[in-house]
N, C-alpha and C. Protein backbone atom coordinates (compact mmCIF):
# COMPACT_ATOMS: atom_id res chain seq x y z
N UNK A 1 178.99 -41.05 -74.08
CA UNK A 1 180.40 -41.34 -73.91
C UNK A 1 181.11 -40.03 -73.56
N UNK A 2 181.46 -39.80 -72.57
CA UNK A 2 182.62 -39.07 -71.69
C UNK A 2 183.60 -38.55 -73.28
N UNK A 3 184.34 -37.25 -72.97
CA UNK A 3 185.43 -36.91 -72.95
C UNK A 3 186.45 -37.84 -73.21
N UNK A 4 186.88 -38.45 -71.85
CA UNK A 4 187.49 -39.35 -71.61
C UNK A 4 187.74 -40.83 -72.09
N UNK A 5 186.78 -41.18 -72.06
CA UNK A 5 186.64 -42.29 -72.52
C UNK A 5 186.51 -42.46 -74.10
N UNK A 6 186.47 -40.80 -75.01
CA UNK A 6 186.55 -41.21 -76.20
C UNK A 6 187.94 -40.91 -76.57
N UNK A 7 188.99 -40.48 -75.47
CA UNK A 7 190.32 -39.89 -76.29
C UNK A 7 191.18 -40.85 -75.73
N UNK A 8 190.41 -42.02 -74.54
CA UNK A 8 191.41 -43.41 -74.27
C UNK A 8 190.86 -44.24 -75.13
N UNK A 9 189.74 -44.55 -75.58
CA UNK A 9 189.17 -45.39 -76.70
C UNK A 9 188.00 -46.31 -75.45
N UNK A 10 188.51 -46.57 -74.12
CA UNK A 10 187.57 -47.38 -73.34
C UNK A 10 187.79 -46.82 -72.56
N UNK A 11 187.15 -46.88 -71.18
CA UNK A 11 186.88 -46.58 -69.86
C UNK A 11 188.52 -46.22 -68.93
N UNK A 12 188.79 -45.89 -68.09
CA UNK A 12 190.15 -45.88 -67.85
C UNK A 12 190.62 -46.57 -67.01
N UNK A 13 189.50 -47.03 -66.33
CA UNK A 13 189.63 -48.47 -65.42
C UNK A 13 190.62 -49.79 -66.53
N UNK A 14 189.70 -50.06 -67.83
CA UNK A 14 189.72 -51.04 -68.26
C UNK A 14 191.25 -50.66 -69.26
N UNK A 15 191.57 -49.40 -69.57
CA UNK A 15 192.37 -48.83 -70.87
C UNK A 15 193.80 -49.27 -69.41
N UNK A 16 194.15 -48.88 -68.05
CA UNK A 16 194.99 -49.43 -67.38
C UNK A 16 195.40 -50.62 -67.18
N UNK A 17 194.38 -51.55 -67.19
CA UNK A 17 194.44 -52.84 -67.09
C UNK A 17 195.06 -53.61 -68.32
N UNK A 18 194.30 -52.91 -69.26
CA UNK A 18 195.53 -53.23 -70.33
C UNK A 18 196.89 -52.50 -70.65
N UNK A 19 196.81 -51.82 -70.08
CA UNK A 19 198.08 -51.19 -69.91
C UNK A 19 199.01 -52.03 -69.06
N UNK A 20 199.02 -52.65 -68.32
CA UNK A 20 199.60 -53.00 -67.33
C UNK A 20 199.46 -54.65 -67.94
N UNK A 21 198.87 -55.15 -68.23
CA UNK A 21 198.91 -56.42 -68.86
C UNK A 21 200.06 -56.27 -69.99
N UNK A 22 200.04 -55.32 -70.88
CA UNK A 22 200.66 -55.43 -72.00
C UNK A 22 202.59 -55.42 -71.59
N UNK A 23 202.46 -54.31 -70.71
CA UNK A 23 203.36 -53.61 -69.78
C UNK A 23 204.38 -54.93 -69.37
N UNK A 24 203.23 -55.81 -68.93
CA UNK A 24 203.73 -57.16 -68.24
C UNK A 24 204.73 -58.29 -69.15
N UNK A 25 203.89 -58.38 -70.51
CA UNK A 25 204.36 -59.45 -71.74
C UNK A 25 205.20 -58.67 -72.50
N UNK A 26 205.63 -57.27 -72.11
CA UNK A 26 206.63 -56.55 -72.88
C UNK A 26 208.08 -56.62 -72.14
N UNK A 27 207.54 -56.66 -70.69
CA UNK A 27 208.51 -56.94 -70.32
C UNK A 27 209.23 -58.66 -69.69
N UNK A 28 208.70 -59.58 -70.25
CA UNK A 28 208.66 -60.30 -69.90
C UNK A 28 209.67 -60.49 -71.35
N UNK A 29 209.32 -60.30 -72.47
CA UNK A 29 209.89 -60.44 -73.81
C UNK A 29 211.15 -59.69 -74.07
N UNK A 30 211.29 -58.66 -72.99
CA UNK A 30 212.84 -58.28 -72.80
C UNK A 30 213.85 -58.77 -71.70
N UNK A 31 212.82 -59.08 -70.53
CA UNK A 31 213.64 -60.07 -70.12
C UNK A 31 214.87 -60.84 -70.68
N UNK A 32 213.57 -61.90 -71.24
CA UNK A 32 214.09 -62.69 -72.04
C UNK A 32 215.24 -62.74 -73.07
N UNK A 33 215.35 -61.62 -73.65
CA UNK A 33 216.50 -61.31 -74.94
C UNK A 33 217.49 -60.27 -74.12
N UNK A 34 217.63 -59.93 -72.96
CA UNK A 34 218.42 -59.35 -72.14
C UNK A 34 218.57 -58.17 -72.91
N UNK A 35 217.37 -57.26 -72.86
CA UNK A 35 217.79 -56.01 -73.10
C UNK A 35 216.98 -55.03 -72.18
N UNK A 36 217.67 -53.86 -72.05
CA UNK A 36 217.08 -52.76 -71.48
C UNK A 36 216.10 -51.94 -71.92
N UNK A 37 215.70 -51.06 -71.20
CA UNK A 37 215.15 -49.65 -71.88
C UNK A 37 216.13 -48.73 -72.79
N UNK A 38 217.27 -48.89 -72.11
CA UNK A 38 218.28 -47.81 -72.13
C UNK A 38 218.73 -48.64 -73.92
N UNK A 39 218.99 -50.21 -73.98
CA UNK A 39 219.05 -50.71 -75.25
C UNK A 39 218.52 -50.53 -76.27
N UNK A 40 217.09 -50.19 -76.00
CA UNK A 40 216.03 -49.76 -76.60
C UNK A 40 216.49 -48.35 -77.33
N UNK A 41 216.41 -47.56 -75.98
CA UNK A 41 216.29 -46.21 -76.99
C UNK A 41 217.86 -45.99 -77.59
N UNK A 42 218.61 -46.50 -77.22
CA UNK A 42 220.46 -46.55 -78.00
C UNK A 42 220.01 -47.30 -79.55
N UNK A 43 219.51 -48.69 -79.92
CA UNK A 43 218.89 -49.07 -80.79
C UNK A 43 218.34 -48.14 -81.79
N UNK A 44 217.26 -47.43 -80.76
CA UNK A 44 216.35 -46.26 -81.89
C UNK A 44 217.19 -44.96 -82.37
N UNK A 45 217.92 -44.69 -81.39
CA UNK A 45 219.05 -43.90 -81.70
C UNK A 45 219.80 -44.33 -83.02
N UNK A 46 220.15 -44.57 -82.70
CA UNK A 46 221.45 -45.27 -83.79
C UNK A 46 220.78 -45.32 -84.91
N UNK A 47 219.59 -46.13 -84.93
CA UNK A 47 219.02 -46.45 -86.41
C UNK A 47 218.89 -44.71 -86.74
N UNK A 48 218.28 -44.26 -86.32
CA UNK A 48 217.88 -42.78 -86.80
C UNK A 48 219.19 -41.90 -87.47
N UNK A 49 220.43 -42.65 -86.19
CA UNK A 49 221.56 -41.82 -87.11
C UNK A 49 222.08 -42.31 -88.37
N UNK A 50 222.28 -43.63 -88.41
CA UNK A 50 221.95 -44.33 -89.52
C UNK A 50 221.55 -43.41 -90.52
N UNK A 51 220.25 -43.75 -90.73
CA UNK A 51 219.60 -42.69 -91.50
C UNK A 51 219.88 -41.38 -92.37
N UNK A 52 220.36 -41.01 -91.26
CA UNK A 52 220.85 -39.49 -91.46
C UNK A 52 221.94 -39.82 -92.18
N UNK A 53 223.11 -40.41 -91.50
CA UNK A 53 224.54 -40.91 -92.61
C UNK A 53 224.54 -41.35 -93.86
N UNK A 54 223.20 -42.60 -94.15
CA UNK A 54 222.69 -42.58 -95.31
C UNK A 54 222.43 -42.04 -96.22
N UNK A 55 221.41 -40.72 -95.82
CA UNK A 55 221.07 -39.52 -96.57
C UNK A 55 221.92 -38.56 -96.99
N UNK A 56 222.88 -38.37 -96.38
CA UNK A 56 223.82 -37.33 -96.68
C UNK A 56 225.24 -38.27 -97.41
N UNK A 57 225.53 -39.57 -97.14
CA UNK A 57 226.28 -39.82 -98.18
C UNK A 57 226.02 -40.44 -99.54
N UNK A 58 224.56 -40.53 -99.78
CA UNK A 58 223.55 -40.55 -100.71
C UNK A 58 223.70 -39.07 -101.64
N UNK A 59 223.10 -38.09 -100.77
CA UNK A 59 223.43 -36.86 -101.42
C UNK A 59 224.93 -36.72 -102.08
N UNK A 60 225.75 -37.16 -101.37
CA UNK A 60 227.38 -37.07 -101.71
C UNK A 60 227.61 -37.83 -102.90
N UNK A 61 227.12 -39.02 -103.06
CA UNK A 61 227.48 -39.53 -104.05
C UNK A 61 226.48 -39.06 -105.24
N UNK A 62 225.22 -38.54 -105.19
CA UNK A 62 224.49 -38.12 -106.24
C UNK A 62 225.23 -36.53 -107.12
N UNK A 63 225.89 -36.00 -105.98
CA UNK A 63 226.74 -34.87 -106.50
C UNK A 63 227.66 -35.50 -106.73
N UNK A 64 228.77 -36.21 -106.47
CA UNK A 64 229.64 -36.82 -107.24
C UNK A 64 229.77 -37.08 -108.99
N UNK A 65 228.35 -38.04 -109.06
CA UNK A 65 227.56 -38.50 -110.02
C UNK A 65 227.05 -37.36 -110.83
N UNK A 66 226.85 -36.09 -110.81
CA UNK A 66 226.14 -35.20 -110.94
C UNK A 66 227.38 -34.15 -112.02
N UNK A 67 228.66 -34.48 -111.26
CA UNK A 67 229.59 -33.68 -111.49
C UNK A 67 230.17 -34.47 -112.83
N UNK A 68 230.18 -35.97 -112.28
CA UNK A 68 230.90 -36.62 -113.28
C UNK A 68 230.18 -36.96 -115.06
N UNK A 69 229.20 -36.64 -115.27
CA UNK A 69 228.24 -36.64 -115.97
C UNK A 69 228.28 -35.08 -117.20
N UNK A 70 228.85 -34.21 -115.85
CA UNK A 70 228.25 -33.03 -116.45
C UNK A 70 229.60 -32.73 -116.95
N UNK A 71 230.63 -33.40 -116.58
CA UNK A 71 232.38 -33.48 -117.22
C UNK A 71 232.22 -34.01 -118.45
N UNK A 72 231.23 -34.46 -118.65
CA UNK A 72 231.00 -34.81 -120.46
C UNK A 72 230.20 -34.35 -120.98
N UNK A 73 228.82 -34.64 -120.59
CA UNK A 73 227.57 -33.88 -120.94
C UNK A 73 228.04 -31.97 -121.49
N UNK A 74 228.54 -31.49 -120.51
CA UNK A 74 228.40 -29.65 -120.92
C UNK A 74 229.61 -29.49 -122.11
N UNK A 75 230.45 -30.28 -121.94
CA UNK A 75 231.60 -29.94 -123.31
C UNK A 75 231.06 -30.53 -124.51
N UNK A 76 230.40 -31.41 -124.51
CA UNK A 76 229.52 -32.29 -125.41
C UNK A 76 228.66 -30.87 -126.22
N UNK A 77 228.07 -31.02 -124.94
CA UNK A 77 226.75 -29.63 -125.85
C UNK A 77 227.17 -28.56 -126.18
N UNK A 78 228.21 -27.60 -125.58
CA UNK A 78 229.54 -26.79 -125.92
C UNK A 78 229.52 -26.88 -127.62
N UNK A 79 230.40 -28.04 -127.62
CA UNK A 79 230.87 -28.48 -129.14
C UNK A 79 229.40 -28.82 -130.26
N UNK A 80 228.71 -29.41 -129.84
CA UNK A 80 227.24 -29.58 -130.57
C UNK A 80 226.78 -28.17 -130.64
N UNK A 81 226.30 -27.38 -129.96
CA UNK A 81 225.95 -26.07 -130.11
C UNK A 81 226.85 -25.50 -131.09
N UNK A 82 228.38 -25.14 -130.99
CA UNK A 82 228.66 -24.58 -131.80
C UNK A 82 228.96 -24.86 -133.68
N UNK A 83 228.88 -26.91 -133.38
CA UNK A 83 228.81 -26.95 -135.13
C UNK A 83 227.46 -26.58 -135.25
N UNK A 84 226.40 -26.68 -134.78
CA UNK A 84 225.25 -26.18 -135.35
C UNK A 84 224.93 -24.71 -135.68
N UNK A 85 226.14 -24.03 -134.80
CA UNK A 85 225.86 -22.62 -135.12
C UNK A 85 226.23 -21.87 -136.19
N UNK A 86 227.68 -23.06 -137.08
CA UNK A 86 228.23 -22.81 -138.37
C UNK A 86 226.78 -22.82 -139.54
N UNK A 87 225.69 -23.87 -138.79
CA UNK A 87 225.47 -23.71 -140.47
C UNK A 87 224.02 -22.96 -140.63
């Protein structure tokens, strides 16, 4: 087995042919739902920014959360630390 034929998985005659078959029912399936390429990658776009907006107002609210916690929590232990230090 060729080089070639082990980094396409089959022959390249046969790895085109399916290429071009698949090529065919992919686009036949966008046809159909009237979308583009250009829909496509705006789609993948978006989700990705998505993502990102997610993550960072995720982070925002975990510091929020973080802050509001520690507005009780550190005066708490403040005051606990120091009756324990009376005795």
């Amino acid at each position: 087995m060729s080089a070639i034929n082990r980094f396409l998985g089959d022959s390249p005659l046969r790895v085109v042919v399916k290429l071009i078959v698949v090529s065919f029912l992919v686009g036949i399936v966008m046809a159909t739902f009237g979308w583009s390429p250009w829909d496509v990658y705006y789609g993948v776009q978006d989700f990705f920014v998505g993502i990102w907006n997610l993550g960072f107002d995720a982070l925002y609210r975990f510091w929020g959360y973080l802050l509001l916690g520690a507005a009780i929590v550190i005066p708490a232990f403040i005051i606990l630390r120091i009756l324990s230090y009376r005795r």
